[in-house]
Structures are given as structure tokens and as C-alpha cells.
N, C-alpha and C. Protein backbone atom coordinates (compact mmCIF):
# COMPACT_ATOMS: atom_id res chain seq x y z
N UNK A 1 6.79 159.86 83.03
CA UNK A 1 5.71 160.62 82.41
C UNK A 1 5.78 162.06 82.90
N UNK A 2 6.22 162.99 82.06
CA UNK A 2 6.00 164.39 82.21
C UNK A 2 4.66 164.96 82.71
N UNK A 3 4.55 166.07 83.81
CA UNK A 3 3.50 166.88 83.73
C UNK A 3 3.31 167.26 83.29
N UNK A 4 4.17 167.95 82.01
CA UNK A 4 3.79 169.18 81.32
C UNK A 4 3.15 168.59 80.03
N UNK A 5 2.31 169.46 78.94
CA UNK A 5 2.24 168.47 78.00
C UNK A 5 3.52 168.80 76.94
N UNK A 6 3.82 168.27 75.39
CA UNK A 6 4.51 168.31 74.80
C UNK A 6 3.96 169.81 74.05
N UNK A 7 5.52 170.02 73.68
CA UNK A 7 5.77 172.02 73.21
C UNK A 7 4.51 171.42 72.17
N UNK A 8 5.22 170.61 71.29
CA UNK A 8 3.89 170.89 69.88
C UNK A 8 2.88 170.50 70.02
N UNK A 9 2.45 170.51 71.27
CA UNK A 9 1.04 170.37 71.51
C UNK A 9 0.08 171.32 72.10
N UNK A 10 1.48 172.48 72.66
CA UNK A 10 1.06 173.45 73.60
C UNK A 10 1.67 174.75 73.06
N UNK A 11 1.02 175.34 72.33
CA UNK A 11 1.83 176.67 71.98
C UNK A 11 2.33 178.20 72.85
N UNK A 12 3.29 178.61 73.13
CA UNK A 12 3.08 179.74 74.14
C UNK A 12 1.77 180.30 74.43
N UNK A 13 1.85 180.45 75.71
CA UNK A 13 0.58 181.36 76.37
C UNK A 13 0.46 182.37 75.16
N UNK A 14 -0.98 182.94 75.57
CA UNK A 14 -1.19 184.45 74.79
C UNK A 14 -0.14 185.49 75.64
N UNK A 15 -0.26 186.59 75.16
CA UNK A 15 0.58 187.57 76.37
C UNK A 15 -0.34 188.05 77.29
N UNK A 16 -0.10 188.52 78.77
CA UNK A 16 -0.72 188.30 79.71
C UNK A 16 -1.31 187.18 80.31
N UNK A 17 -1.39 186.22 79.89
CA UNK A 17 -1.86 184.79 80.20
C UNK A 17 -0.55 183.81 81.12
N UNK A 18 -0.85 183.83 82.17
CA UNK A 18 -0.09 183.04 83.15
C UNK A 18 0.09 181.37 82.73
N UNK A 19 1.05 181.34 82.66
CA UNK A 19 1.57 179.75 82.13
C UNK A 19 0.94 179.00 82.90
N UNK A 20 0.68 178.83 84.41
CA UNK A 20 -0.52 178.18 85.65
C UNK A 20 -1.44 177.72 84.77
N UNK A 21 -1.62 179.09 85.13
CA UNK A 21 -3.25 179.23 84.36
C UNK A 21 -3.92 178.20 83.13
N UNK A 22 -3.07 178.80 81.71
CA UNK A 22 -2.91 177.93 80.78
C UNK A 22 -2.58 176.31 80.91
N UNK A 23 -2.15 175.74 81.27
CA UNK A 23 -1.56 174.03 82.05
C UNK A 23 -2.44 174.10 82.71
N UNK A 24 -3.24 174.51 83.63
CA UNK A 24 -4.79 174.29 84.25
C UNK A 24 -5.58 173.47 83.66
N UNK A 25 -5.65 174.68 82.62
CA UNK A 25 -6.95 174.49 81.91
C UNK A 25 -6.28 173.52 80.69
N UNK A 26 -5.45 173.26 80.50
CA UNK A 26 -5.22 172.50 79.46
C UNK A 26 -5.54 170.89 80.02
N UNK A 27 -4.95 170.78 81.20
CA UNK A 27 -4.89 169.24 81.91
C UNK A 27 -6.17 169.12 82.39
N UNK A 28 -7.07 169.89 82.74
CA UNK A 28 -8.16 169.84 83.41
C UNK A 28 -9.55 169.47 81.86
N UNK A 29 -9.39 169.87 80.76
CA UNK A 29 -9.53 169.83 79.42
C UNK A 29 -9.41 168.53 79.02
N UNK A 30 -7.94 167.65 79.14
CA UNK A 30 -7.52 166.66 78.99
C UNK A 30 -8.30 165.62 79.29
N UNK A 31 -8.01 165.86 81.44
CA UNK A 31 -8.79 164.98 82.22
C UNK A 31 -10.60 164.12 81.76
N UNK A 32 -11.12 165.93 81.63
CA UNK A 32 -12.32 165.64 80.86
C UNK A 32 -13.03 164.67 80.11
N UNK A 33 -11.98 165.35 78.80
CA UNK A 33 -11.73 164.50 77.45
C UNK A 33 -11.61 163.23 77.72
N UNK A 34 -10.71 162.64 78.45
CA UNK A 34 -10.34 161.37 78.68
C UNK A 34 -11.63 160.58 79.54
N UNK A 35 -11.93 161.25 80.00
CA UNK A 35 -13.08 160.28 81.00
C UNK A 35 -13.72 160.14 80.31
N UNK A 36 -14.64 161.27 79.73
CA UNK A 36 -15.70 160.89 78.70
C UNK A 36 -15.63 159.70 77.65
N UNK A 37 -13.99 159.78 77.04
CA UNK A 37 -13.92 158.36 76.08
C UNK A 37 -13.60 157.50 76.71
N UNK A 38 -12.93 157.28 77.87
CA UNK A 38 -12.82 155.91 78.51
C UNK A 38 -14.19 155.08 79.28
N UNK A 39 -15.12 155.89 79.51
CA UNK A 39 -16.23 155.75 80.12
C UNK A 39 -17.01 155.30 79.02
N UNK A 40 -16.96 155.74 77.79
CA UNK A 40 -17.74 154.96 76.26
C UNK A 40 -17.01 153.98 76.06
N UNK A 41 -15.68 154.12 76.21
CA UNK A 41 -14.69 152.68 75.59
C UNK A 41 -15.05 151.60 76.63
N UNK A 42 -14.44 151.88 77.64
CA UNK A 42 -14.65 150.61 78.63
C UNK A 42 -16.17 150.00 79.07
N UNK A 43 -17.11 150.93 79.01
CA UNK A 43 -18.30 150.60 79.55
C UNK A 43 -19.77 150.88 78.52
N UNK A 44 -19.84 150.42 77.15
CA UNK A 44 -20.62 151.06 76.37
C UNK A 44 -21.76 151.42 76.94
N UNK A 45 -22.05 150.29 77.88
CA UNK A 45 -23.47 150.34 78.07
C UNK A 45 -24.01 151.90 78.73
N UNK A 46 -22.73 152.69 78.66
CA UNK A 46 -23.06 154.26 79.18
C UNK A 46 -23.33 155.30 78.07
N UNK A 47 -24.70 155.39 77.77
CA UNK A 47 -25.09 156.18 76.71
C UNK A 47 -25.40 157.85 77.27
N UNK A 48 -25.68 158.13 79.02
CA UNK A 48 -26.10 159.08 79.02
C UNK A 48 -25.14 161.13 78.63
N UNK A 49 -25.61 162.03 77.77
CA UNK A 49 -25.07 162.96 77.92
C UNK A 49 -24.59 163.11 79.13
N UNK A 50 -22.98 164.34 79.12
CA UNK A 50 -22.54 164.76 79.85
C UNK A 50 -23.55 165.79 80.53
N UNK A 51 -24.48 166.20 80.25
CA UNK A 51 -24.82 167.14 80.51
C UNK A 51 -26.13 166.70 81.30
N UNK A 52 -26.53 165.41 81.46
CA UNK A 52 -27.44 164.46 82.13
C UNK A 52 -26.86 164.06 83.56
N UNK A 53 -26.00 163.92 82.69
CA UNK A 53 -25.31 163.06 83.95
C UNK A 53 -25.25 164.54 85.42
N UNK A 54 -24.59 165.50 84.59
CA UNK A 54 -24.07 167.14 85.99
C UNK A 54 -25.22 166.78 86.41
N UNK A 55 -26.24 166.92 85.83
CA UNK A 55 -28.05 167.26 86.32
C UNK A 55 -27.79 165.94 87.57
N UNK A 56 -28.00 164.53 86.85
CA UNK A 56 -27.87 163.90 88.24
C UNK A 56 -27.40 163.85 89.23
N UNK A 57 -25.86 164.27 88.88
CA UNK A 57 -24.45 164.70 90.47
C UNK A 57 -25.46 165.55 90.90
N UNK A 58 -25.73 167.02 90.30
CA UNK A 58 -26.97 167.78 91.39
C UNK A 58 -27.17 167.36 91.77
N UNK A 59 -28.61 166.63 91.47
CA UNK A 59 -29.61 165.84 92.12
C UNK A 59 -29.63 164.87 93.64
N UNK A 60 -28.17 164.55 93.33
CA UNK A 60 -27.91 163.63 94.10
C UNK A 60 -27.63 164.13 95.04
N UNK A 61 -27.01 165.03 95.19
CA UNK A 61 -26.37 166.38 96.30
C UNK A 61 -27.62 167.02 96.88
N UNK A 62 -28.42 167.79 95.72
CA UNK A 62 -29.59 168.67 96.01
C UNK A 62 -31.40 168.27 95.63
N UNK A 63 -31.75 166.87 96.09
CA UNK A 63 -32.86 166.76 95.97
C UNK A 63 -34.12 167.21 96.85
N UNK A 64 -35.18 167.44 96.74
CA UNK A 64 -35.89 167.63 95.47
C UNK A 64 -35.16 169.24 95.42
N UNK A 65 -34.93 169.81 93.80
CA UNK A 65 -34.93 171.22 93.43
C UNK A 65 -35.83 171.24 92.45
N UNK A 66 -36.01 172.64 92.29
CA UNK A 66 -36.90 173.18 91.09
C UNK A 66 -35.60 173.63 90.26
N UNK A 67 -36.16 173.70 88.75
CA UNK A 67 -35.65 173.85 87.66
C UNK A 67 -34.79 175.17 87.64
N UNK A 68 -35.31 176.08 88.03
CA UNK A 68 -34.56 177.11 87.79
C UNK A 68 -33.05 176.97 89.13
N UNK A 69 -33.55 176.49 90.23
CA UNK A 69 -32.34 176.02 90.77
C UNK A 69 -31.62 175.63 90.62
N UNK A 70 -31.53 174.24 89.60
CA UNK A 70 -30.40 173.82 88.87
C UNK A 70 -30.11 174.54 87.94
N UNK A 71 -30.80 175.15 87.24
CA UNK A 71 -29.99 176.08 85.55
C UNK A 71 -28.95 176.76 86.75
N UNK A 72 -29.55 177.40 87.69
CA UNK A 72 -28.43 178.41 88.63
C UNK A 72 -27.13 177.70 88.85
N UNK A 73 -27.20 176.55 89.93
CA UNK A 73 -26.33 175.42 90.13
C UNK A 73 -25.20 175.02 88.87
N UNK A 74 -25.96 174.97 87.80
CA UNK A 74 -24.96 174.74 86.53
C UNK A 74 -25.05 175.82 85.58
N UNK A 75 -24.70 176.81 86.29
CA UNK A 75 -25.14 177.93 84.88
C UNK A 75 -25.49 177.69 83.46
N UNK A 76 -26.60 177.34 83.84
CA UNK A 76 -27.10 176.89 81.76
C UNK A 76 -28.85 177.88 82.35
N UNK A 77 -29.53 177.92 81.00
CA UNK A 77 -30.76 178.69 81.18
C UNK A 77 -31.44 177.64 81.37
N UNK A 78 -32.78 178.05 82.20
CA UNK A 78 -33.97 177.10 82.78
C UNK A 78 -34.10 176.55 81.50
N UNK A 79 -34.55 177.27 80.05
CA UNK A 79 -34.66 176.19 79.65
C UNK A 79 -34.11 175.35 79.05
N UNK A 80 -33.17 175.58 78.77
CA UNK A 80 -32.46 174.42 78.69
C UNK A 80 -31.98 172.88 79.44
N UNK A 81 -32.26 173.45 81.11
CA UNK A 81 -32.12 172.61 82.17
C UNK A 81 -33.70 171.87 81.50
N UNK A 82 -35.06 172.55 81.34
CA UNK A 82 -36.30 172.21 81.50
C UNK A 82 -36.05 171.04 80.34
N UNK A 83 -35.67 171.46 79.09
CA UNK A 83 -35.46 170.04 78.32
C UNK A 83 -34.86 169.02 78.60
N UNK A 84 -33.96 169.35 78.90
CA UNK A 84 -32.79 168.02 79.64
C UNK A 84 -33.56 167.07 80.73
N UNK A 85 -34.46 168.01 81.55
CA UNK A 85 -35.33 167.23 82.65
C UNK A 85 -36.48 166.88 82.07
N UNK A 86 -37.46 167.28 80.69
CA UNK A 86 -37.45 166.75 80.33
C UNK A 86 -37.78 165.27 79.43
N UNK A 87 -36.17 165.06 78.67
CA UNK A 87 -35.88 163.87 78.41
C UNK A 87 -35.54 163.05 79.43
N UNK A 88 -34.83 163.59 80.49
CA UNK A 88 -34.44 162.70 81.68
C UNK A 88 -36.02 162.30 82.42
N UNK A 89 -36.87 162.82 82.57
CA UNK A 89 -38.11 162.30 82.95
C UNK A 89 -39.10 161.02 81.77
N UNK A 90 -38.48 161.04 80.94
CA UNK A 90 -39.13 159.86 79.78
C UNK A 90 -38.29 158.82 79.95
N UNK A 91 -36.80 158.85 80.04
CA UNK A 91 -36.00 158.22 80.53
C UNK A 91 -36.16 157.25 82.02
N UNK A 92 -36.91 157.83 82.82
CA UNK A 92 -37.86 157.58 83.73
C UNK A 92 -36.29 157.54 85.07
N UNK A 93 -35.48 158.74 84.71
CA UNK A 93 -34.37 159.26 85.71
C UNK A 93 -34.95 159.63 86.87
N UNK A 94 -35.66 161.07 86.58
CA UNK A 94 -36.44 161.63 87.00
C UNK A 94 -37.69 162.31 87.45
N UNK A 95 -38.53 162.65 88.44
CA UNK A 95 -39.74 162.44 88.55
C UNK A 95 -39.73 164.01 88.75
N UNK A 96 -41.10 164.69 88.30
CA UNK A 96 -41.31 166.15 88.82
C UNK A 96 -42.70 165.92 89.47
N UNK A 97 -42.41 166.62 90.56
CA UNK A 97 -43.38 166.83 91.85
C UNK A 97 -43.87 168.25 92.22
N UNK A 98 -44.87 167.74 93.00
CA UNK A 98 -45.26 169.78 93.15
C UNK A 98 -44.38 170.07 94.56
N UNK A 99 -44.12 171.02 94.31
CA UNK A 99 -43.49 171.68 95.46
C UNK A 99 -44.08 171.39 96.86
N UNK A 100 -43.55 171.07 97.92
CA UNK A 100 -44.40 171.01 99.21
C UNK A 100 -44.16 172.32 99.74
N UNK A 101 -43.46 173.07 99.81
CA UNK A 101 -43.12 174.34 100.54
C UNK A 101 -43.81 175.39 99.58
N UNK A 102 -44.16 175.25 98.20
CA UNK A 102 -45.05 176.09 97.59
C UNK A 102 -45.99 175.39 96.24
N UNK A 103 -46.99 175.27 96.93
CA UNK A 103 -47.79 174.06 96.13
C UNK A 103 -48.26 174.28 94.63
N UNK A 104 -47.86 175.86 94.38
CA UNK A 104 -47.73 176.52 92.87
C UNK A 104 -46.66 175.97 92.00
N UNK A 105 -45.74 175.90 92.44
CA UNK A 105 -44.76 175.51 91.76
C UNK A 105 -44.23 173.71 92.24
N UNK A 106 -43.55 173.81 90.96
CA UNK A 106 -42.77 171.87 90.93
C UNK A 106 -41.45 171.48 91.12
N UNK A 107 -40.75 170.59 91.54
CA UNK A 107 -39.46 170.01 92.11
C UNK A 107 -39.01 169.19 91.17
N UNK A 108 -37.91 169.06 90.86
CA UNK A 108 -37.76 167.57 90.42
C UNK A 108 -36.89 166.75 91.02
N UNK A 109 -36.90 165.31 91.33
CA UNK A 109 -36.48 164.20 92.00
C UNK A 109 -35.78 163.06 91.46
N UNK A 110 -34.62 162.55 92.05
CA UNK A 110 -34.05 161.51 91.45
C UNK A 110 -35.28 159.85 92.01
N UNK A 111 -35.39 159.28 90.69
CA UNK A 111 -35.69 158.18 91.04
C UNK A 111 -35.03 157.07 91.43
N UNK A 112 -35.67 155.97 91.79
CA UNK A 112 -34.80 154.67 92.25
C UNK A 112 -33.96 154.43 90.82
N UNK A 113 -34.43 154.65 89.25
CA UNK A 113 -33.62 154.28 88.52
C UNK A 113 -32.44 155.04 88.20
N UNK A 114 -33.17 156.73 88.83
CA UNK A 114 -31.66 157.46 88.30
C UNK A 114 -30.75 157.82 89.40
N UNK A 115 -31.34 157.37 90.39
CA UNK A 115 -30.00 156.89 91.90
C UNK A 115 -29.22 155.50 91.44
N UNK A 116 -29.32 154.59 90.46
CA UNK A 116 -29.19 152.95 90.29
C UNK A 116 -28.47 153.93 89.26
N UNK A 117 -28.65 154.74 88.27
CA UNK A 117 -27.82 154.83 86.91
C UNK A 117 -26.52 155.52 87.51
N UNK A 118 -26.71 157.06 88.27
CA UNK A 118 -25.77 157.93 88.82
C UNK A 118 -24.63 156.89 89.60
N UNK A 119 -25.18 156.03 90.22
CA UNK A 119 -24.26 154.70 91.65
C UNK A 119 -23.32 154.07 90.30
N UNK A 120 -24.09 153.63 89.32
CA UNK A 120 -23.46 152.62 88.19
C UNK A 120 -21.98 153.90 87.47
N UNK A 121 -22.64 155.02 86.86
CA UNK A 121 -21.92 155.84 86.32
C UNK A 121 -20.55 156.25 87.26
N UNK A 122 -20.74 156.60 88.80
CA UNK A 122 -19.64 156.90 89.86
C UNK A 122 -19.05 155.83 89.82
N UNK A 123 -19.69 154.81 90.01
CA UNK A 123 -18.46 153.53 90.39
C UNK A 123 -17.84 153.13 89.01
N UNK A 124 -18.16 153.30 88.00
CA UNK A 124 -17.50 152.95 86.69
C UNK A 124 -16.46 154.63 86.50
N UNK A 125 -16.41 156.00 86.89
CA UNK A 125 -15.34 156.23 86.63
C UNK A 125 -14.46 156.12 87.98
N UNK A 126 -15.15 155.91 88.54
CA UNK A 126 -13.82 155.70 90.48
C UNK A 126 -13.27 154.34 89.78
N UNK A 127 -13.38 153.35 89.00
CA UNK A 127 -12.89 152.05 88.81
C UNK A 127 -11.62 152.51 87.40
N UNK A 128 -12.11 153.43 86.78
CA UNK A 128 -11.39 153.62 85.67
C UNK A 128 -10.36 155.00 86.18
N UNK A 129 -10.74 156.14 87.36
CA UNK A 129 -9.86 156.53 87.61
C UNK A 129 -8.86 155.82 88.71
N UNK A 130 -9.20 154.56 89.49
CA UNK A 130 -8.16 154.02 90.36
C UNK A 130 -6.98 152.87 89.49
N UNK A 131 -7.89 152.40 88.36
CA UNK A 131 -7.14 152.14 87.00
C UNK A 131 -5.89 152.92 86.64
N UNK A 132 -6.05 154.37 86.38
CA UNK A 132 -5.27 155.14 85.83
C UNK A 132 -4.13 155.67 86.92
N UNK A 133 -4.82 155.74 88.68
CA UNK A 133 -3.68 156.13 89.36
C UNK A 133 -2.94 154.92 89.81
N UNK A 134 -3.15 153.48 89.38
CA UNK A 134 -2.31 153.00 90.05
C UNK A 134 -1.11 152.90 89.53
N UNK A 135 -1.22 153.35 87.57
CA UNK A 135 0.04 153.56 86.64
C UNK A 135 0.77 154.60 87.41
N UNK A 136 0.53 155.49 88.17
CA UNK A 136 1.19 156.23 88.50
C UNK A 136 2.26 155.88 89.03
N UNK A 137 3.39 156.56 89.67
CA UNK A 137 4.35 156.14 90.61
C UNK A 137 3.83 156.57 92.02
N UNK A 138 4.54 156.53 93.12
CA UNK A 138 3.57 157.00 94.45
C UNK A 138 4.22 158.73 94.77
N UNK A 139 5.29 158.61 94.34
CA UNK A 139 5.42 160.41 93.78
C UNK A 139 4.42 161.50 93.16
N UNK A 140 4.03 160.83 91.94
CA UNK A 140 2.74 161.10 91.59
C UNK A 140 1.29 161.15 92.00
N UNK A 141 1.03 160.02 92.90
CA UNK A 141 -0.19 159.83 93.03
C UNK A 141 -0.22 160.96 94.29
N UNK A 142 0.96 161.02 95.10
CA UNK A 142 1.39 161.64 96.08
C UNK A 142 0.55 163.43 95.84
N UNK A 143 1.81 163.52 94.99
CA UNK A 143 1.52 164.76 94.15
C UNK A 143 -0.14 165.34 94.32
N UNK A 144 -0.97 164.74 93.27
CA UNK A 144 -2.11 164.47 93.28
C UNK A 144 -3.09 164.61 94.09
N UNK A 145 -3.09 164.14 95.47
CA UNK A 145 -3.68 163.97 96.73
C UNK A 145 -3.45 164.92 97.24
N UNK A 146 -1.92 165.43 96.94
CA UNK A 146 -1.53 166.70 98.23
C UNK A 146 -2.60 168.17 97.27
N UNK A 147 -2.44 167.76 96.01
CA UNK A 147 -3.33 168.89 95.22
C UNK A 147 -4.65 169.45 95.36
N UNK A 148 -5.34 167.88 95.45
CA UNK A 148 -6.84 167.97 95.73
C UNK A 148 -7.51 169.29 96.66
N UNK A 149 -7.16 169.46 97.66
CA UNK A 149 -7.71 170.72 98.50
C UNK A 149 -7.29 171.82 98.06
N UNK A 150 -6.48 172.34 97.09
CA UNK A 150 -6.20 173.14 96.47
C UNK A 150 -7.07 173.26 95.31
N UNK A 151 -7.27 172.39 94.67
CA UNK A 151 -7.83 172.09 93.38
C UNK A 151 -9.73 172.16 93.89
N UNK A 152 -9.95 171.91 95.03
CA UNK A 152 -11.39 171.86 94.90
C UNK A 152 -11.44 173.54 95.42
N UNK A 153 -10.48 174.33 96.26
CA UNK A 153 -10.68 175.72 96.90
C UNK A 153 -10.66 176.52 95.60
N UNK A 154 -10.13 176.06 94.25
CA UNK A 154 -9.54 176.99 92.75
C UNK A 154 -11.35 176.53 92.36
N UNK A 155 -11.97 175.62 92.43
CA UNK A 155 -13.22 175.07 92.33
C UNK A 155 -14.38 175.99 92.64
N UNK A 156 -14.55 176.74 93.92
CA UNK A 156 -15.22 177.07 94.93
C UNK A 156 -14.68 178.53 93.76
N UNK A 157 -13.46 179.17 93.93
CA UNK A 157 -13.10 180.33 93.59
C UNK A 157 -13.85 180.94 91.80
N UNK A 158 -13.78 179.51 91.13
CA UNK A 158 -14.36 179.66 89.97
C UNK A 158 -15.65 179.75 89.59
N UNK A 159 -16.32 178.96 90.78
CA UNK A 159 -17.97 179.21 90.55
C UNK A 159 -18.74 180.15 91.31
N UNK A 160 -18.16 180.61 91.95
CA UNK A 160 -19.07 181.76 92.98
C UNK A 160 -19.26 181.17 94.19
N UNK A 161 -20.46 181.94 94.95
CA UNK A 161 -20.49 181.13 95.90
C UNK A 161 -20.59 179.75 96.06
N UNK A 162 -20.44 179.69 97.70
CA UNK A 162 -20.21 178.16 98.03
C UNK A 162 -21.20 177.22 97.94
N UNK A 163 -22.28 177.69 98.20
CA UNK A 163 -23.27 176.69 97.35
C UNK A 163 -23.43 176.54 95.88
N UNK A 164 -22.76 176.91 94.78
CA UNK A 164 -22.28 177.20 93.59
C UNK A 164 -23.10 177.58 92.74
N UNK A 165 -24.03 178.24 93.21
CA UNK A 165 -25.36 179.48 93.00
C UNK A 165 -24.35 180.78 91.89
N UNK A 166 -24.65 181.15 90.75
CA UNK A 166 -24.02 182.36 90.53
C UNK A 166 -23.97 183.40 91.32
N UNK A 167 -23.00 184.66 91.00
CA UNK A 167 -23.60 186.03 92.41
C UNK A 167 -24.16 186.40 91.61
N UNK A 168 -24.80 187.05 91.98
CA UNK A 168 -25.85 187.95 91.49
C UNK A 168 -25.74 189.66 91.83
């Protein structure tokens, strides 16, 4: 199995556009793509948006936050985060609370059901990505592993700071 993808699938870079670069974002595109349908194929019972789900990885990382903290965290606008939380609060994912550090303002919180959905969703793609690396050869998987700390520092480099706050 080639790294690269196939020519007629991949047309020359633009000019100025680093071939890296381009194969980055193409495999990283791929990766995506692929989880999302293997995660509907193999496991229907997974109805939630992609865009539910980031909110919960937050969550899970950064509980309790307020709303505008996450739009920051995932660069999308408050309100748009505010709808998503929400439907995820009817869903009964998430709970919004008043702030304890400023009793004006509100937090929102993962519940016992959307810690039970996020646990279900991780372990169903860690099962479908240890699926996919064991096709690998150990060259590959090799490959892969030695990448990772590279691949999460290109991570860090792409979102701003390290708490992945935009700069401002």
C-alpha cells in the first residue's frame, strides 16, 4: 500500500504550494472522511454531529467552561457553539450551571450521559482505528508512531497557542 495517493486522484500542487503540505492535508482529509463513515458503518447506533462530538472531546479535557470559551477552543462563533449546547443540553449531554467563580455568568458541564456517550464514541473509533493498524505492516505502523510527536507539534503550530485559545 502506497503513501502517496494515486496521480488521478491528486492533481499537481498549485504553484507555490509545497507538495508536504498538499499530502498533509490531503491524508489528514482522508483520515477524517474515513472515520466519520466507518464510525456510521460499523456502529449505527452513532448518530451524534461531528461538531457535538469536538464540543464533548472539549468538555472532557475542559470542564466546567463557559460558552464563549469553547467557540475560542474551536474557533466557531459563541453562537453557534450556544446552539450546539443548546441541542446538546435537550439531548440531556450537557448541563449549564452558573458560574461559581462569577455568579453572573454560566458554565456548561458534561453529564453522566455525555461522559457514557464521549467513553462509547472513543472506544468505538480506538477499536476501528486498531482495526485499521493492524492491516498495516510493522514498517508502517512503525512509521506512524515515530510520526505522532511530530504530527501533534504541526497540531499545536496550527492552532495557536498551547492551550488552543486563538491569538489575539
Amino acid at each position: 500500500m502506497s503513501a502517496q495517493p494515486r496521480s488521478e486522484v491528486s492533481p499537481p500542487p498549485p504553484a507555490g504550494q509545497a507538495p508536504d503540505a498538499r499530502l498533509l492535508t490531503e491524508a489528514v482529509t482522508r483520515l477524517r472522511r474515513a472515520l466519520r463513515a466507518s464510525i456510521r458503518t460499523d456502529y449505527p447506533w452513532e448518530t451524534l454531529p461531528m461538531a457535538q462530538v469536538e464540543l464533548l472531546q472539549v468538555l472532557g479535557e475542559h470542564s466546567p467552561a463557559r460558552i464563549s470559551d469553547l467557540a475560542a477552543r474551536q474557533r466557531l462563533a459563541p453562537s453557534t457553539v450556544s446552539g450546539l449546547i443548546g441541542q446538546m443540553i435537550t439531548a440531556g449531554l450537557v448541563a449549564r450551571e452558573v458560574d461559581p467563580v462569577d455568579r453572573r455568568a454560566s458554565v456548561v458541564t458534561l453529564t453522566d450521559a455525555g461522559r457514557d456517550q464521549l467513553a462509547a464514541w472513543t472506544t468505538a473509533h480506538e477499536r476501528r482505528m486498531d482495526a485499521a493498524l493492524a492491516a498495516l505492516d510493522d514498517t508502517e505502523r512503525a512509521a506512524i508512531a515515530n510520526a505522532l510527536p511530530a504530527l501533534f507539534q504541526l497540531a499545536e503550530h496550527l492552532g495557536g497557542p498551547a492551550d488552543g485559545a486563538p491569538e489575539q
